[in-house]
N, C-alpha and C. Protein backbone atom coordinates (compact mmCIF):
# COMPACT_ATOMS: atom_id res chain seq x y z
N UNK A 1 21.16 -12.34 8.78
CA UNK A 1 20.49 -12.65 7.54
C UNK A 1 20.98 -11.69 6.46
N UNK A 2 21.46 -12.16 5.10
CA UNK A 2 22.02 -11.49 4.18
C UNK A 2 20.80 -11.94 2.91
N UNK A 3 20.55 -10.93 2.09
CA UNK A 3 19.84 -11.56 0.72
C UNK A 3 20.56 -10.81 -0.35
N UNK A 4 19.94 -10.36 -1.35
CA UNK A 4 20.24 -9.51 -2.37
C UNK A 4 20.01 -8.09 -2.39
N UNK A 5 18.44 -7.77 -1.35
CA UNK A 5 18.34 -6.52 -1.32
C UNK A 5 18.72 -5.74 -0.09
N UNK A 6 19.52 -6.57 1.16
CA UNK A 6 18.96 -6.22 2.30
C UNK A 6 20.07 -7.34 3.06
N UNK A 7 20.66 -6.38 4.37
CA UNK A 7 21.38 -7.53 5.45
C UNK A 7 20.75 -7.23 6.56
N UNK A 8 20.74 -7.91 7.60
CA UNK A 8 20.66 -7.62 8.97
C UNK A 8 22.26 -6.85 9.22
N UNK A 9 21.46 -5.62 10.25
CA UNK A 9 23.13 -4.59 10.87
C UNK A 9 22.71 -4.48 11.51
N UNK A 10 23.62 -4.15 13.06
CA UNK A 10 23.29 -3.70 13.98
C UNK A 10 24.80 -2.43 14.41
N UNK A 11 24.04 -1.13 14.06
CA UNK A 11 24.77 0.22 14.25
C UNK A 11 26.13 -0.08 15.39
N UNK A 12 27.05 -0.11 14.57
CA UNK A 12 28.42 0.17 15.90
C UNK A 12 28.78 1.35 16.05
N UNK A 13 29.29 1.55 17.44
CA UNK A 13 29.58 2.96 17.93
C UNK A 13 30.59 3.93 17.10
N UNK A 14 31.46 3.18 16.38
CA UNK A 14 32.55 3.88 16.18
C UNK A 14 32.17 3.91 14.82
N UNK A 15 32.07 5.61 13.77
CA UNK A 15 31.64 5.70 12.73
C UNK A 15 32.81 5.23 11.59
N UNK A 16 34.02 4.62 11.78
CA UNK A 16 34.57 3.99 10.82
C UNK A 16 33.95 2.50 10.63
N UNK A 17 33.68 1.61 11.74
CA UNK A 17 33.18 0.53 11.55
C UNK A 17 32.13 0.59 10.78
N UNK A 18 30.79 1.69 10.76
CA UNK A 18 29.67 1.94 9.99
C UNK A 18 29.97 2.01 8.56
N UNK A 19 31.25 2.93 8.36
CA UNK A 19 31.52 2.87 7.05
C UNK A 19 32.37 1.80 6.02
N UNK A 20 33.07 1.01 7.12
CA UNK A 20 33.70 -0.23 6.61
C UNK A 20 32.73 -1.36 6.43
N UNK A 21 31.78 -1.51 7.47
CA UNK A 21 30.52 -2.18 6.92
C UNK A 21 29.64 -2.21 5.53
N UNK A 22 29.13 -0.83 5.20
CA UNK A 22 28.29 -0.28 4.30
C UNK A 22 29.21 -0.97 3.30
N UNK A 23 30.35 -0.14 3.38
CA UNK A 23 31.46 -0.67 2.06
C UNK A 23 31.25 -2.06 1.46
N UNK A 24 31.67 -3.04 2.78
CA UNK A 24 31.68 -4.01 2.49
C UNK A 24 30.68 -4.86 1.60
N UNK A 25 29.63 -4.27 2.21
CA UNK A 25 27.74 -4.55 1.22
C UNK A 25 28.15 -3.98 -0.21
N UNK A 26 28.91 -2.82 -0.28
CA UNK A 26 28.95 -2.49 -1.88
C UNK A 26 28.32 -0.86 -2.08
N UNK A 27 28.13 -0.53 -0.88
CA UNK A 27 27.65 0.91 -0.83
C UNK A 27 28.54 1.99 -1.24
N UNK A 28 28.21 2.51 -1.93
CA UNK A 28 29.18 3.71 -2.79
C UNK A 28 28.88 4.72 -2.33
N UNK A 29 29.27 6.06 -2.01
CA UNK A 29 29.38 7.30 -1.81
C UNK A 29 28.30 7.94 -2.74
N UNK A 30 27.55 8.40 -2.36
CA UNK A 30 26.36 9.27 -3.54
C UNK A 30 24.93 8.07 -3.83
N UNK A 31 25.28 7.12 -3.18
CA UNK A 31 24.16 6.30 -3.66
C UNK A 31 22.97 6.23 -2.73
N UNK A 32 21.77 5.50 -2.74
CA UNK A 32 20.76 5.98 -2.08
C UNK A 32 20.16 4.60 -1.64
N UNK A 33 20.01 4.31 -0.30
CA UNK A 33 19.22 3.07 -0.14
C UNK A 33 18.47 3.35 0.78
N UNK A 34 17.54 2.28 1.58
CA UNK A 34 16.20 2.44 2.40
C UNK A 34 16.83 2.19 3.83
N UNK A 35 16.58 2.48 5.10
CA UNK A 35 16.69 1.24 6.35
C UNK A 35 15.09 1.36 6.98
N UNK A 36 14.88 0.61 7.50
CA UNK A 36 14.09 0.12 8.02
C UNK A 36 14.53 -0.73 10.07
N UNK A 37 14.53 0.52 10.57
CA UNK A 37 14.01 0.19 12.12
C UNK A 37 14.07 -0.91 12.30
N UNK A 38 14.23 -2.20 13.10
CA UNK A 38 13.83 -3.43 13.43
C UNK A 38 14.28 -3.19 15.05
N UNK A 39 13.18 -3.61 15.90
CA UNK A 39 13.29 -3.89 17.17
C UNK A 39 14.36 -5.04 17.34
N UNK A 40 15.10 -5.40 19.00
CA UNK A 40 15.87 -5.85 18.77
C UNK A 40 15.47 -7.71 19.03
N UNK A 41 16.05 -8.67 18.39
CA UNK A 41 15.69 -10.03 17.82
C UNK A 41 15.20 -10.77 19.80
N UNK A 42 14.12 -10.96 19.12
CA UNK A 42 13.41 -12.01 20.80
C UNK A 42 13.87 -12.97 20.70
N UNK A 43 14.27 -13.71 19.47
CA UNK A 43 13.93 -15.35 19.16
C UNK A 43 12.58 -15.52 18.95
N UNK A 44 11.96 -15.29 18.64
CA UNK A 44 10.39 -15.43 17.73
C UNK A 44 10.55 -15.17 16.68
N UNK A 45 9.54 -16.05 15.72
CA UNK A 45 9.24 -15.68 14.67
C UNK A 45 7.94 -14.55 14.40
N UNK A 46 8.42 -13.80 13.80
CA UNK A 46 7.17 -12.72 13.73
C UNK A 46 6.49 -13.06 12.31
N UNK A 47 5.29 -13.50 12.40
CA UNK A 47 4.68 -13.56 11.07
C UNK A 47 4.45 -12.33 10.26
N UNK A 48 4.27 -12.90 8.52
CA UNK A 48 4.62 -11.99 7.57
C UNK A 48 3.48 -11.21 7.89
N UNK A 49 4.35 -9.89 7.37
CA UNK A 49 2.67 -8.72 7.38
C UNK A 49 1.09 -9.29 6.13
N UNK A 50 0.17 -9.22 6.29
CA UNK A 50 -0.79 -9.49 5.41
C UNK A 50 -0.82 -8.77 4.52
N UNK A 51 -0.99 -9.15 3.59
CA UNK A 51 -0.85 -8.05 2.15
C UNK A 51 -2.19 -7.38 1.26
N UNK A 52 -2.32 -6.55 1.17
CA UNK A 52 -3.36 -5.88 1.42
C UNK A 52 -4.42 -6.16 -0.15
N UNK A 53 -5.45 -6.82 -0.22
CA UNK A 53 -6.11 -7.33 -1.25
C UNK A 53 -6.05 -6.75 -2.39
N UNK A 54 -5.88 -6.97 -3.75
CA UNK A 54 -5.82 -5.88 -4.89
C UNK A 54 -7.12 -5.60 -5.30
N UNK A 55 -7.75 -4.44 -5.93
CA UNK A 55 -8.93 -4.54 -6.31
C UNK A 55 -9.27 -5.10 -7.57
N UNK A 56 -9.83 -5.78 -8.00
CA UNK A 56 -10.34 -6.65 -9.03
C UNK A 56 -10.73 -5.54 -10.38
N UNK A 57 -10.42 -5.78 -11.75
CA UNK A 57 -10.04 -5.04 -12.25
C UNK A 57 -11.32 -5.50 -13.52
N UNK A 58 -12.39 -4.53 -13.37
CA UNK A 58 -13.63 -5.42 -14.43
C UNK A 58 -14.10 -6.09 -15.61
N UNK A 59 -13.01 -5.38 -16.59
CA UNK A 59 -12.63 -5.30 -17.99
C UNK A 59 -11.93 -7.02 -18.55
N UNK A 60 -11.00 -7.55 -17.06
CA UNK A 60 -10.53 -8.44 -17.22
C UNK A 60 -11.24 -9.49 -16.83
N UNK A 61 -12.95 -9.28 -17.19
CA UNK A 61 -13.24 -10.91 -16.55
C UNK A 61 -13.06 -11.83 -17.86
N UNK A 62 -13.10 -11.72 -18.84
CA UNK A 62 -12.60 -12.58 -20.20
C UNK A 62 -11.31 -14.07 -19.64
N UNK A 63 -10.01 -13.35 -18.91
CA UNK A 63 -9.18 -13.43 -18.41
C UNK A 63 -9.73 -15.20 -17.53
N UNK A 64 -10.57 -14.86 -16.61
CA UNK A 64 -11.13 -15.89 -15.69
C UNK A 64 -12.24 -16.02 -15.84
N UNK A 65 -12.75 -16.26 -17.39
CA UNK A 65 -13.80 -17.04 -17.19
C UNK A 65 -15.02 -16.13 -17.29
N UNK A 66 -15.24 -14.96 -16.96
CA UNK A 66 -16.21 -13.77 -16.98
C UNK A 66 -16.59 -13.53 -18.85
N UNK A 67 -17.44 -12.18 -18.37
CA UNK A 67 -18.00 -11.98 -19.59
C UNK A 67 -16.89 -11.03 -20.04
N UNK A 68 -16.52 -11.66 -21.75
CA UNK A 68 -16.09 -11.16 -22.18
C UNK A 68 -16.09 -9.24 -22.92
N UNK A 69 -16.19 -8.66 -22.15
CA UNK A 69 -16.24 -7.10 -22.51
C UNK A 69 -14.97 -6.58 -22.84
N UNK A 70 -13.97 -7.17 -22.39
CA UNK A 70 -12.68 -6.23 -23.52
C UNK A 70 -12.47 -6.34 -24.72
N UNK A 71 -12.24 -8.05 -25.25
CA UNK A 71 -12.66 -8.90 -25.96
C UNK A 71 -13.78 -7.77 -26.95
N UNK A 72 -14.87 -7.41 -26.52
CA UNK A 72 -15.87 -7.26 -27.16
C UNK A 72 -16.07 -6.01 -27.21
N UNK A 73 -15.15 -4.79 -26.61
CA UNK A 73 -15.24 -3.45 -26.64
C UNK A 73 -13.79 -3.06 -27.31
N UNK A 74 -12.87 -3.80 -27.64
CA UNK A 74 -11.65 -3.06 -27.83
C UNK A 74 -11.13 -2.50 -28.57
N UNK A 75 -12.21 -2.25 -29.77
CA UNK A 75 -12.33 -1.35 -30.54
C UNK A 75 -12.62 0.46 -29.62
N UNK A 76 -13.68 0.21 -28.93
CA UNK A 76 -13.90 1.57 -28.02
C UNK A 76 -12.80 2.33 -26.98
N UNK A 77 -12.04 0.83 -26.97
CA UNK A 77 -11.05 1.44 -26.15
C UNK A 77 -10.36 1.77 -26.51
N UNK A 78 -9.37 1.48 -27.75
CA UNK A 78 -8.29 1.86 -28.36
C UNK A 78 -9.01 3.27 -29.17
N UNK A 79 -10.31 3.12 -29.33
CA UNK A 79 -10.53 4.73 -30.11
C UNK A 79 -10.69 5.93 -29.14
N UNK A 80 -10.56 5.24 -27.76
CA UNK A 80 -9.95 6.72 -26.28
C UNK A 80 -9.27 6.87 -26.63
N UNK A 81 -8.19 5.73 -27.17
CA UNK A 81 -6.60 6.72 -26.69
C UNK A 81 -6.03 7.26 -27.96
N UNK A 82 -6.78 7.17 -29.17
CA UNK A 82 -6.62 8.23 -30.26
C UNK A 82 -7.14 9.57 -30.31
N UNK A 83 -8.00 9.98 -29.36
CA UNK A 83 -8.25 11.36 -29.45
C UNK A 83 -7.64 12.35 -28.72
């Protein structure tokens, strides 16, 4: 699997192949990227991780339908960030 941010690799023994690989992706000398571990492929699909709920943000119930308080304070708020 190849995308934009990210390929599937699997480490070869011999450290020129590692570096003719990387290359090949576009990896430059001095640059900085992530890896990420992956056990090795079963043939299963592993479902996506669950993503962890955002907390609801109060100011914005105007937004969906709620009572409008930003709307109706945003005078108070913009006079925080002048002092």
């Amino acid at each position: 699997m190849s995308t934009t941010d990210g390929w599937d690799f699997t480490v070869p023994d011999d450290e020129a192949e590692l570096l003719a690989e990387l290359r090949r992706h576009g990896v430059t000398p001095g640059e900085r990227f992530r890896l990420i571990h992956s056990p090795a492929p079963t043939g299963e699909v592993q479902p996506a991780p669950e993503r962890p709920r955002c907390e609801e943000l109060s100011f914005i119930g105007s937004v969906k339908g709620g009572p409008r308080d930003m709307a109706r304070n945003t005078d108070a708020y913009l006079a925080g960030f002048g002092e």
